[in-house]
C-alpha atoms as a PDB file:
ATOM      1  CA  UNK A   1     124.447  69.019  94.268  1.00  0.00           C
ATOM      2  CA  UNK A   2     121.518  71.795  94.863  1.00  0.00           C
ATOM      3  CA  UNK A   3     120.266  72.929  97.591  1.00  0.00           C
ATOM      4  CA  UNK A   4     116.536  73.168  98.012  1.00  0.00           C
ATOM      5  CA  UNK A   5     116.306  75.812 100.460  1.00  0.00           C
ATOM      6  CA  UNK A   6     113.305  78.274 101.570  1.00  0.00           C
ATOM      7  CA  UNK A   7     116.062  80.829 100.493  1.00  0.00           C
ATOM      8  CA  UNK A   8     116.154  79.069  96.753  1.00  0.00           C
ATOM      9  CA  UNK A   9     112.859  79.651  96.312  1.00  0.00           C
ATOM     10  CA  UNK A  10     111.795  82.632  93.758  1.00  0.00           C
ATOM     11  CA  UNK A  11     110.566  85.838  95.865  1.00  0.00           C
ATOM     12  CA  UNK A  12     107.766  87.730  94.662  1.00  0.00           C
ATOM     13  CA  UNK A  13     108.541  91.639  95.229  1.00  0.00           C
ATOM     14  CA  UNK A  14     105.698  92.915  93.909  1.00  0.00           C
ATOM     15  CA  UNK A  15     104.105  95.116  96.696  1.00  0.00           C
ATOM     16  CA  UNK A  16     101.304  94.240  98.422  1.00  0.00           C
ATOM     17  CA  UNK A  17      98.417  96.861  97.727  1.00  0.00           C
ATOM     18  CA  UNK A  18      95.668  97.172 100.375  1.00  0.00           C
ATOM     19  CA  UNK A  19      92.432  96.793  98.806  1.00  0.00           C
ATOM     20  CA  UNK A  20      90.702 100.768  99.311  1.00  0.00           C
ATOM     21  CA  UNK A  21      88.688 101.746 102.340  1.00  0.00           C
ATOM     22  CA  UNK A  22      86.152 101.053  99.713  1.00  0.00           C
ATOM     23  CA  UNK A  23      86.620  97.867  98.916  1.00  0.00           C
ATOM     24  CA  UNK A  24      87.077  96.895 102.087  1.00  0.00           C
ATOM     25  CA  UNK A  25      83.645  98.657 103.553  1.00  0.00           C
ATOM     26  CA  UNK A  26      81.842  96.938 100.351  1.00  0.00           C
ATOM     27  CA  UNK A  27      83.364  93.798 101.576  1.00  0.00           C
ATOM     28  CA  UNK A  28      81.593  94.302 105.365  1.00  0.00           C
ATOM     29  CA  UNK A  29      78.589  94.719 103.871  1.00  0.00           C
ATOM     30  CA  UNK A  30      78.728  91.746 101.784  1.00  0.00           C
ATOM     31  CA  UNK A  31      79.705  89.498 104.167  1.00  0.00           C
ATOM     32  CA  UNK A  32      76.469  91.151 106.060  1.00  0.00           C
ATOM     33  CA  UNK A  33      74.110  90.913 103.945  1.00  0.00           C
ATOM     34  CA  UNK A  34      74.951  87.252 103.386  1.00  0.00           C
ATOM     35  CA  UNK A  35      74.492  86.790 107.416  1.00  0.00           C
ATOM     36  CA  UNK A  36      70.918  87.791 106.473  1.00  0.00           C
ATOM     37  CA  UNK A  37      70.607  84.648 104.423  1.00  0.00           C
ATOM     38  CA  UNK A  38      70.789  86.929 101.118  1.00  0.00           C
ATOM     39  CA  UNK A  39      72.677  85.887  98.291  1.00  0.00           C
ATOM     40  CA  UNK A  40      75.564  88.506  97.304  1.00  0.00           C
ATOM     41  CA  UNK A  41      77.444  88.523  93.880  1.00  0.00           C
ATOM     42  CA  UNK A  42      80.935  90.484  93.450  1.00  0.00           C
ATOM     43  CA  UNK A  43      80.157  92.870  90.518  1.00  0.00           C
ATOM     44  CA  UNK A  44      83.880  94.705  91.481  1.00  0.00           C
ATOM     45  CA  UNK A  45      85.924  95.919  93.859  1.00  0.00           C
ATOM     46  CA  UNK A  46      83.619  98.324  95.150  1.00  0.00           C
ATOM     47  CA  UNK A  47      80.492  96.692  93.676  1.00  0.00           C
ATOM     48  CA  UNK A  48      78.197  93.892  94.631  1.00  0.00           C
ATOM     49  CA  UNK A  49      74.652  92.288  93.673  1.00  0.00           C
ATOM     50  CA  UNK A  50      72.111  91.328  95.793  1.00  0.00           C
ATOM     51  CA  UNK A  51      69.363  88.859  95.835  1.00  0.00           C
ATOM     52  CA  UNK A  52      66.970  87.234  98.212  1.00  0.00           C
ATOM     53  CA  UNK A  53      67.855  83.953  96.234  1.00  0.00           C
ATOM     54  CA  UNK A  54      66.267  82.403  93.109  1.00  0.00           C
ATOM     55  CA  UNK A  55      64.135  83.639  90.686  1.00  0.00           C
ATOM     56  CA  UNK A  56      63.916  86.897  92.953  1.00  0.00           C
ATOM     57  CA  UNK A  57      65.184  90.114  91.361  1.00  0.00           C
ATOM     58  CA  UNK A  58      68.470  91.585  92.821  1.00  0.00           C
ATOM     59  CA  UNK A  59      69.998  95.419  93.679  1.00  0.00           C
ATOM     60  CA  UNK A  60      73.452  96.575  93.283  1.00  0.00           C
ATOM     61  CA  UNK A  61      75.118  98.336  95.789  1.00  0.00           C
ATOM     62  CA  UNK A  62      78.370  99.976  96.080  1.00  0.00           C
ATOM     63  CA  UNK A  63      80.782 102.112  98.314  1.00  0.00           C
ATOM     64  CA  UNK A  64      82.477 105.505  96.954  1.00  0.00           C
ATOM     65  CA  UNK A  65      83.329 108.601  98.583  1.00  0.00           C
ATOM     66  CA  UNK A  66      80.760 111.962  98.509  1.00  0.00           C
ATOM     67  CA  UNK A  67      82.573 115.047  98.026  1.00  0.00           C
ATOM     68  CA  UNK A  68      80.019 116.783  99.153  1.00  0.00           C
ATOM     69  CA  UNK A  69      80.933 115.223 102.555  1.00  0.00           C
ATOM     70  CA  UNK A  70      84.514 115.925 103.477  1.00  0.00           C
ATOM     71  CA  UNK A  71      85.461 112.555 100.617  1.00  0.00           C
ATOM     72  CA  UNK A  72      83.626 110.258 103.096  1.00  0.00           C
ATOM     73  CA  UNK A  73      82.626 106.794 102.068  1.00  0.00           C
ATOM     74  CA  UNK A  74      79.304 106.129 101.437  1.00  0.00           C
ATOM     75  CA  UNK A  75      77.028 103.162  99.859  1.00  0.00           C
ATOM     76  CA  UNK A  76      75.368 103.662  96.910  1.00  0.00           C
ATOM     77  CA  UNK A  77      72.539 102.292  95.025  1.00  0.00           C
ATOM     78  CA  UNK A  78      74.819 100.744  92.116  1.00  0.00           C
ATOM     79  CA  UNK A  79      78.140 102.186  90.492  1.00  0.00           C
ATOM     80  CA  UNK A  80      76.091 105.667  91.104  1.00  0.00           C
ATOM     81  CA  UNK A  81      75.990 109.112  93.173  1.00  0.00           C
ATOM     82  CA  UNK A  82      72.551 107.502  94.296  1.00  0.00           C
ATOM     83  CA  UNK A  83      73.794 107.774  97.544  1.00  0.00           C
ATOM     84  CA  UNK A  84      71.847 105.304  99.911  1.00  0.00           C
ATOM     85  CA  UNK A  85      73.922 106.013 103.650  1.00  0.00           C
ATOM     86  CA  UNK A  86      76.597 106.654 105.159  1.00  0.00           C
ATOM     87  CA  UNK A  87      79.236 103.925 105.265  1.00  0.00           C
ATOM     88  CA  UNK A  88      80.161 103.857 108.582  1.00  0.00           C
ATOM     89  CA  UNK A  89      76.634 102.586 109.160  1.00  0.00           C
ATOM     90  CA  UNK A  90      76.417  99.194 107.423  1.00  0.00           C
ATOM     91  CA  UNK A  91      73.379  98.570 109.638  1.00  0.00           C
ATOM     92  CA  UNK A  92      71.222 101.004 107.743  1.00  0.00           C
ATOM     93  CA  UNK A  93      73.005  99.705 104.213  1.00  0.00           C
ATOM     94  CA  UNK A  94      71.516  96.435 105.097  1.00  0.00           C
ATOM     95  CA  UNK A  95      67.486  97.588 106.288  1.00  0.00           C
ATOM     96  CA  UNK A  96      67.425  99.504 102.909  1.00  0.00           C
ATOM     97  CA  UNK A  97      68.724  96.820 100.856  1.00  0.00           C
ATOM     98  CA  UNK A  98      66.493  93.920 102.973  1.00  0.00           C
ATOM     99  CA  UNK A  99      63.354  96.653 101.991  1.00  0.00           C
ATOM    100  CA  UNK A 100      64.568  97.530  98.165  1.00  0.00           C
ATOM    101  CA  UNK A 101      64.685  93.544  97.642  1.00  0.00           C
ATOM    102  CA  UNK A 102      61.095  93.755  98.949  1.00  0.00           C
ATOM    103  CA  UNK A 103      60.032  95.905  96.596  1.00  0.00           C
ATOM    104  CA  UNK A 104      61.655  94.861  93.214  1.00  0.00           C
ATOM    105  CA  UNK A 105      60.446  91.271  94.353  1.00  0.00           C
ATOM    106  CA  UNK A 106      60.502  88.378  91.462  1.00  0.00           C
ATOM    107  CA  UNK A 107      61.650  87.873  88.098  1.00  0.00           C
ATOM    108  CA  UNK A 108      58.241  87.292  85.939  1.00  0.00           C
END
């Protein structure tokens, strides 16, 4: 006779990683951006597309740290050292993305 038992079960001991500061300030601005009505695509980790919605042409935006600034994290204009603010600042992320989608505007 078996017993079926929470202790039975198989563990999992893998460790549990935490997702990098990185990740984790791209996520913030995701979730953001899309409280601006925008649409926002998970390129990576650290990496996410933009778009005002359909047919409009999109951004990329991502979080890494500036060496030239003590390893702080920072958004960037894609997987690049285009560096667009600070990322403590999300606030400021999200004005220069709302303007950059502005600009680019729609597919032809």
């Amino acid at each position: 006779m078996t017993k079926d038992t929470a202790a039975d079960a198989p563990q999992n001991d893998a460790p549990k990683l935490a997702p990098s500061e990185e990740a984790a300030l791209a996520t913030v601005l995701a979730v953001m951006l899309q409280g601006h009505k925008l649409t926002v695509e998970r390129l990576g980790e650290r990496l996410v597309r933009v778009t005002a919605g359909a047919g409009s042409r999109g951004v990329e935006v991502g979080c890494r740290r500036r060496a030239s600034d003590g390893d702080r994290c920072w958004f960037t204009w894609g997987d690049s050292p285009v560096w667009l603010c600070e990322a403590d600042n999300p606030t400021v992320a999200v004005l220069q993305v709302k303007s950059a989608l502005r600009t680019v505007g729609t597919t032809p």
